[in-house]
N, C-alpha and C. Protein backbone atom coordinates (compact mmCIF):
# COMPACT_ATOMS: atom_id res chain seq x y z
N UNK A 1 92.49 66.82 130.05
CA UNK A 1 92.25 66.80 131.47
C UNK A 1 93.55 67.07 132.24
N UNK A 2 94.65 66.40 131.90
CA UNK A 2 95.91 67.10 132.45
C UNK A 2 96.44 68.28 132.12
N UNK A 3 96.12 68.82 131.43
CA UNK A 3 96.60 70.17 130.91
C UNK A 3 95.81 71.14 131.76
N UNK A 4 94.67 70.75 132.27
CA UNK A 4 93.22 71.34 133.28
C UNK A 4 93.85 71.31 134.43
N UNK A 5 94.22 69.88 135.22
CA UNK A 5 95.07 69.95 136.82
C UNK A 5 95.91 70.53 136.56
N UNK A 6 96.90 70.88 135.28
CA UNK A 6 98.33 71.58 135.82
C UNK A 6 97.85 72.98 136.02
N UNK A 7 97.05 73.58 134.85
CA UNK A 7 96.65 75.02 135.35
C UNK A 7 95.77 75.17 136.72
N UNK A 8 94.76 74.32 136.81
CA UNK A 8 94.91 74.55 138.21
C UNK A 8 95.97 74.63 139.42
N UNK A 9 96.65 74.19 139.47
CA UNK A 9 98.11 73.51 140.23
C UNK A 9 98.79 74.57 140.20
N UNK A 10 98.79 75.53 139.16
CA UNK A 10 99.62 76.52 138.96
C UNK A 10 98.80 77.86 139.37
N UNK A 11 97.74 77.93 138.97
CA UNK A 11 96.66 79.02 139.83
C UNK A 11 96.81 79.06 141.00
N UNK A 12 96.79 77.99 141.82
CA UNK A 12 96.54 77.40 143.28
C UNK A 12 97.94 78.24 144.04
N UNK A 13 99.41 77.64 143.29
CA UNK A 13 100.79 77.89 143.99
C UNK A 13 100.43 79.22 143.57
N UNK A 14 100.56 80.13 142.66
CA UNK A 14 100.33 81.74 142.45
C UNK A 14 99.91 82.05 143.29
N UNK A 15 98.11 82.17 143.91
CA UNK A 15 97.49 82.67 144.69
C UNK A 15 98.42 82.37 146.15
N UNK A 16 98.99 81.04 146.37
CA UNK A 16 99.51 80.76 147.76
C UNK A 16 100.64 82.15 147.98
N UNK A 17 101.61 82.41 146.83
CA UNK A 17 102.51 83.17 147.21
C UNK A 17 102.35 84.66 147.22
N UNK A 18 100.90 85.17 147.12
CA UNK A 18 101.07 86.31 147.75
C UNK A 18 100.79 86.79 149.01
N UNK A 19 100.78 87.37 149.58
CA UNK A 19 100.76 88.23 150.81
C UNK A 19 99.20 87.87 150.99
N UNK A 20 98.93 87.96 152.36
CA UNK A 20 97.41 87.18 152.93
C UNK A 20 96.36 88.21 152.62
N UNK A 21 96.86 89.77 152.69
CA UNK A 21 95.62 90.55 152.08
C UNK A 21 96.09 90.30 150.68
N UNK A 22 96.54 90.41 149.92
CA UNK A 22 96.82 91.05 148.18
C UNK A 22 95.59 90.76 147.86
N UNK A 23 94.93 89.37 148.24
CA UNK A 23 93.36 89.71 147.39
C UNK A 23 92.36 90.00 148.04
N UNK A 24 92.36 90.22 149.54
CA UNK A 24 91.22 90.89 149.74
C UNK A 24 91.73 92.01 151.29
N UNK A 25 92.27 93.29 150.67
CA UNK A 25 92.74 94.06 151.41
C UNK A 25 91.76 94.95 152.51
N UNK A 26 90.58 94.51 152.22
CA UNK A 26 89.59 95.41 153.19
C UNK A 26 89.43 94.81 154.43
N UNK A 27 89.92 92.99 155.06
CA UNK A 27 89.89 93.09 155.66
C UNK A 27 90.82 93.08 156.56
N UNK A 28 91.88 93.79 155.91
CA UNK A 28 93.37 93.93 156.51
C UNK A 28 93.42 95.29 157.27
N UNK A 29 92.67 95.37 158.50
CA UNK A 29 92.72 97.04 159.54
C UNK A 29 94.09 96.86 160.03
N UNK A 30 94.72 95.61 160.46
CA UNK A 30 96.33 95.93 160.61
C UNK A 30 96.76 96.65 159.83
N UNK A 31 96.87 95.80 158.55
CA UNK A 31 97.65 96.76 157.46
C UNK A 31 97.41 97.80 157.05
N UNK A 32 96.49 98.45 157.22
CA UNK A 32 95.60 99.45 156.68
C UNK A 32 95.93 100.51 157.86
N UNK A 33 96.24 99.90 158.93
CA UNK A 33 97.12 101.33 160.04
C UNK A 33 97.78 101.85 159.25
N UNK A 34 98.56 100.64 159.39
CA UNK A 34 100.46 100.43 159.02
C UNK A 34 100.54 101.82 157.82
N UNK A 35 99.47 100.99 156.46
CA UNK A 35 99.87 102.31 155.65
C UNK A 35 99.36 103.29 156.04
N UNK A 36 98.27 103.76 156.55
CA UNK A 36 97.96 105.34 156.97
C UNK A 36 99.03 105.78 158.08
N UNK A 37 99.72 105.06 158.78
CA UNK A 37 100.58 105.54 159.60
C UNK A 37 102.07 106.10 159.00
N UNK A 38 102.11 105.54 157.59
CA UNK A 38 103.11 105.60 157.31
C UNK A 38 103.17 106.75 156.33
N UNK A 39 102.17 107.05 155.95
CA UNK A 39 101.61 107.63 155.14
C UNK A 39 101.78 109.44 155.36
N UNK A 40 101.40 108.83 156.91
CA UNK A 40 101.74 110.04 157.71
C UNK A 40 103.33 110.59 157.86
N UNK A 41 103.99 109.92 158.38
CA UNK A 41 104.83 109.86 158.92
C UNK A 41 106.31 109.29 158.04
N UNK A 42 105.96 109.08 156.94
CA UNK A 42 107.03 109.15 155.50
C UNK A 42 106.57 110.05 154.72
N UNK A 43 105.59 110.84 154.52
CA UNK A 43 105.25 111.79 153.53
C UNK A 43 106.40 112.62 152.59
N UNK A 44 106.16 112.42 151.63
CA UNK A 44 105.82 111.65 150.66
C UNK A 44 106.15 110.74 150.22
N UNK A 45 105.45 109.30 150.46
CA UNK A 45 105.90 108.13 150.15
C UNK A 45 106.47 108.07 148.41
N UNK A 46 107.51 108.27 148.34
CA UNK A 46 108.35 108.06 146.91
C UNK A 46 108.73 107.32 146.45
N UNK A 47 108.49 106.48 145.55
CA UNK A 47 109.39 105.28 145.11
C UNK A 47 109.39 106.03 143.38
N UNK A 48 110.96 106.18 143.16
CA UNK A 48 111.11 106.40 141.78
C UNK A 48 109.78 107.44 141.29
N UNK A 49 109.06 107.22 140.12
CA UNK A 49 108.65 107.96 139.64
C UNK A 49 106.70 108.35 140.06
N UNK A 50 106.97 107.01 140.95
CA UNK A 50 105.44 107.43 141.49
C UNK A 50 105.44 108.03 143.42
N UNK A 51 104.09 108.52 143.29
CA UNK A 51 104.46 109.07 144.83
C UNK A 51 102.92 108.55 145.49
N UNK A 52 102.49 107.73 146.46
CA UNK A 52 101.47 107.22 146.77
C UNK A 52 100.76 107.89 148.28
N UNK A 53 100.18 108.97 148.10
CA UNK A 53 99.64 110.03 149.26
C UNK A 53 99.10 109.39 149.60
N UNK A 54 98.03 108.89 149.69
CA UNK A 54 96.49 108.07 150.71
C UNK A 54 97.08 106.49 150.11
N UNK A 55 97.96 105.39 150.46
CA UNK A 55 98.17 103.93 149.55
C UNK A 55 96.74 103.31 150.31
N UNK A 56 96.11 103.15 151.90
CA UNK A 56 95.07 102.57 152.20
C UNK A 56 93.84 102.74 151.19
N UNK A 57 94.17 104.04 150.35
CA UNK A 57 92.50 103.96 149.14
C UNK A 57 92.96 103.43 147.82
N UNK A 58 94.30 102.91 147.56
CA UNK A 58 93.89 101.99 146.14
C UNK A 58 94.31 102.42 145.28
N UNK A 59 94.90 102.68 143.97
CA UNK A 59 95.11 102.56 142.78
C UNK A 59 94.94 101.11 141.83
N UNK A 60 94.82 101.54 140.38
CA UNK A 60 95.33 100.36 139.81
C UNK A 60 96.76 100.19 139.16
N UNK A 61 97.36 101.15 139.69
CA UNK A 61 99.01 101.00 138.77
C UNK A 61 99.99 100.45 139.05
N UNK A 62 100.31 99.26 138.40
CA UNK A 62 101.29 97.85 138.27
C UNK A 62 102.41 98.11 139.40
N UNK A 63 103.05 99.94 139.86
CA UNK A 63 103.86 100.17 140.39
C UNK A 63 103.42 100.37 142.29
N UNK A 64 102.27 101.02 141.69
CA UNK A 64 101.65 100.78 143.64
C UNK A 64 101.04 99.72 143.75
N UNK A 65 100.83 98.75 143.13
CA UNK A 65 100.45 97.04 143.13
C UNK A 65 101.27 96.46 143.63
N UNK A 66 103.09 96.68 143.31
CA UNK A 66 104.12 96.12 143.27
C UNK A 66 104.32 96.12 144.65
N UNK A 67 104.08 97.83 144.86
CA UNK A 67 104.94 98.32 146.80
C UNK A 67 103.67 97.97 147.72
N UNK A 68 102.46 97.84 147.50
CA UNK A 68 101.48 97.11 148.60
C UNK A 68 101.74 95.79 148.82
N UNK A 69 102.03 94.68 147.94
CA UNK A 69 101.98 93.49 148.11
C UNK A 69 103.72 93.30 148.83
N UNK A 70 104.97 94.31 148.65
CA UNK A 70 105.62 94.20 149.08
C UNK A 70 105.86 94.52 150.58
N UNK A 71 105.27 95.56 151.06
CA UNK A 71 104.90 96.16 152.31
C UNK A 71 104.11 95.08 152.70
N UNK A 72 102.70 94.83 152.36
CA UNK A 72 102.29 93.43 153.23
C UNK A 72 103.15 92.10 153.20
N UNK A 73 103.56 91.66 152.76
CA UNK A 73 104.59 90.89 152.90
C UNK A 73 105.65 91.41 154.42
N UNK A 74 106.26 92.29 154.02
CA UNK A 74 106.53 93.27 154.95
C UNK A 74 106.28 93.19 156.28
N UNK A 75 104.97 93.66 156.42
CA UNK A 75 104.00 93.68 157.55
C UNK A 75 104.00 92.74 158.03
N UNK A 76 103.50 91.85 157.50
CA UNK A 76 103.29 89.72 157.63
C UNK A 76 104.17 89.25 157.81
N UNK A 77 105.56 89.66 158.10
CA UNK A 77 106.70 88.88 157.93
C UNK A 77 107.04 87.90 157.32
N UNK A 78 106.71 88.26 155.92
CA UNK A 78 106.74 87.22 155.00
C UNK A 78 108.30 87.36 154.21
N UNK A 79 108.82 88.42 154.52
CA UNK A 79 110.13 88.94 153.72
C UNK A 79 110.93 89.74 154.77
N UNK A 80 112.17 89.96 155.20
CA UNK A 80 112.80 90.58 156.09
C UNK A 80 112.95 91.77 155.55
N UNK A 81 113.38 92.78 156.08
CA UNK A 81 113.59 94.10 156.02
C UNK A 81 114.45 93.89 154.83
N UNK A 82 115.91 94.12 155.01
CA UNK A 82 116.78 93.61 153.94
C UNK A 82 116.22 93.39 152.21
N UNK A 83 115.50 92.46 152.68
CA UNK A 83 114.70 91.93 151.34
C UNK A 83 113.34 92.60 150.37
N UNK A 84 113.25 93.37 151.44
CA UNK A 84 112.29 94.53 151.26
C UNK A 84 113.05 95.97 150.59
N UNK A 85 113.80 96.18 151.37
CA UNK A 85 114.49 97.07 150.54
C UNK A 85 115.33 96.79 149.41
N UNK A 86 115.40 95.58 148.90
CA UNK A 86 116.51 95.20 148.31
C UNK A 86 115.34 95.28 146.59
N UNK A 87 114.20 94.74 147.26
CA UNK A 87 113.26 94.51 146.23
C UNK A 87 112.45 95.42 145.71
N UNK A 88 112.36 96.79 146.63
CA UNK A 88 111.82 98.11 146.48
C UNK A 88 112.85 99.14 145.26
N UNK A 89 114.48 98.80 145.41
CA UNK A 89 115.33 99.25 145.01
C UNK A 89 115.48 98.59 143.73
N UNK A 90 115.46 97.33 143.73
CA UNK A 90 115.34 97.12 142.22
C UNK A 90 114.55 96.85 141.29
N UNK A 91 113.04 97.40 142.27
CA UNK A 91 111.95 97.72 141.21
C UNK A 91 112.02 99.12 140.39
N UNK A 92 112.19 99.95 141.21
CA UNK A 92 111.97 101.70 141.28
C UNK A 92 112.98 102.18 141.37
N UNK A 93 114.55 101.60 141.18
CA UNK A 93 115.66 102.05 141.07
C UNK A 93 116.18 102.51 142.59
N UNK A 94 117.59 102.89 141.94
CA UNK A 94 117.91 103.49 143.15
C UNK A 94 117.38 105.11 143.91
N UNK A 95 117.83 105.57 144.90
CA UNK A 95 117.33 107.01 145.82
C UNK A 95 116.24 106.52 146.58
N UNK A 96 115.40 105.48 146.80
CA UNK A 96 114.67 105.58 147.52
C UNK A 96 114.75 104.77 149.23
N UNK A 97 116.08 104.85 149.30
CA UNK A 97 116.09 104.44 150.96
C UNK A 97 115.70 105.71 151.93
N UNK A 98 115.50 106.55 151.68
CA UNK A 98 114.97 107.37 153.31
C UNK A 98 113.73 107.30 153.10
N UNK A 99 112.84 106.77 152.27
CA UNK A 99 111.43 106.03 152.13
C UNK A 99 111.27 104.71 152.60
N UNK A 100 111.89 104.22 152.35
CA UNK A 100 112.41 102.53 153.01
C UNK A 100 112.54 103.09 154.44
N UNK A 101 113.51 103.36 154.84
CA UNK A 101 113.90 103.74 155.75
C UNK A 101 113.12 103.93 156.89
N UNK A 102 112.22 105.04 156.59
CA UNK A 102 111.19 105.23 157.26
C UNK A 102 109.77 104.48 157.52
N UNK A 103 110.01 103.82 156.11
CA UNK A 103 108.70 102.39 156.56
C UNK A 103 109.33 101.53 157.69
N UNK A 104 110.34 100.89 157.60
CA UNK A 104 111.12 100.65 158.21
C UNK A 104 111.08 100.59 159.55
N UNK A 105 111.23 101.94 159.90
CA UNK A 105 111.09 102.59 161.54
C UNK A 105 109.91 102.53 162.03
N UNK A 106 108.70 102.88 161.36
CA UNK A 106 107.68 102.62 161.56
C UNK A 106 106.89 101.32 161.95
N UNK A 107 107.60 100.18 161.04
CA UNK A 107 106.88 98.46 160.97
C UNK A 107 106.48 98.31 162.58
N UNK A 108 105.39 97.96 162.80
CA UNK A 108 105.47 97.36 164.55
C UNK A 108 105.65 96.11 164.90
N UNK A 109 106.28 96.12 166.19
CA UNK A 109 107.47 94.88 166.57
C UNK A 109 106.40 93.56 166.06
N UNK A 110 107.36 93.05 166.15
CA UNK A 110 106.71 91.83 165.58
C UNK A 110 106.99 90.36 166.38
């Protein structure tokens, strides 16, 4: 039975620390600008070896999993700019600040 509350306990804090859409992004139309706007207007969103044209329709790959939940965070002001790029860069290596950059310019005031 204690081995039952801790995994719960530990399910519970997991789910708390992600970003308020990560599990249910459809009803995120803020965020869902944000990336079509950006989408637009950073083309081609690049990080390292992947490039994410439409990110509002979804993939399942661990690497555009990584940069949505980081961008909503992002969005949500759950992480400062700084920390965003800092965490984009040492997922996907370095070269990708004029992608940052431009999410960046884009974020609306907050």
């Amino acid at each position: 039975m204690r081995y039952f509350r801790i995994a719960i306990m530990t399910a519970a804090l997991g789910a708390a620390g992600c970003a308020p859409d990560a599990l249910n992004n459809a009803g995120a139309t803020g965020l869902n600008g944000f990336l079509d706007q950006i989408s637009r207007a950073c083309a081609p969103l690049q990080y390292g070896g992947y490039q994410f044209s439409n990110p509002a329709s979804g993939t399942s790959d661990s690497g555009y999993d990584f940069w949505l939940d980081q961008t909503s965070r992002l969005y949500y002001r759950r992480i400062s700019p700084g920390t965003y790029s800092e965490s984009l860069n040492s997922y996907y290596g370095a070269g990708n600040q004029g992608t940052i950059d431009c999410t960046l310019r884009n974020l609306p005031p907050g």
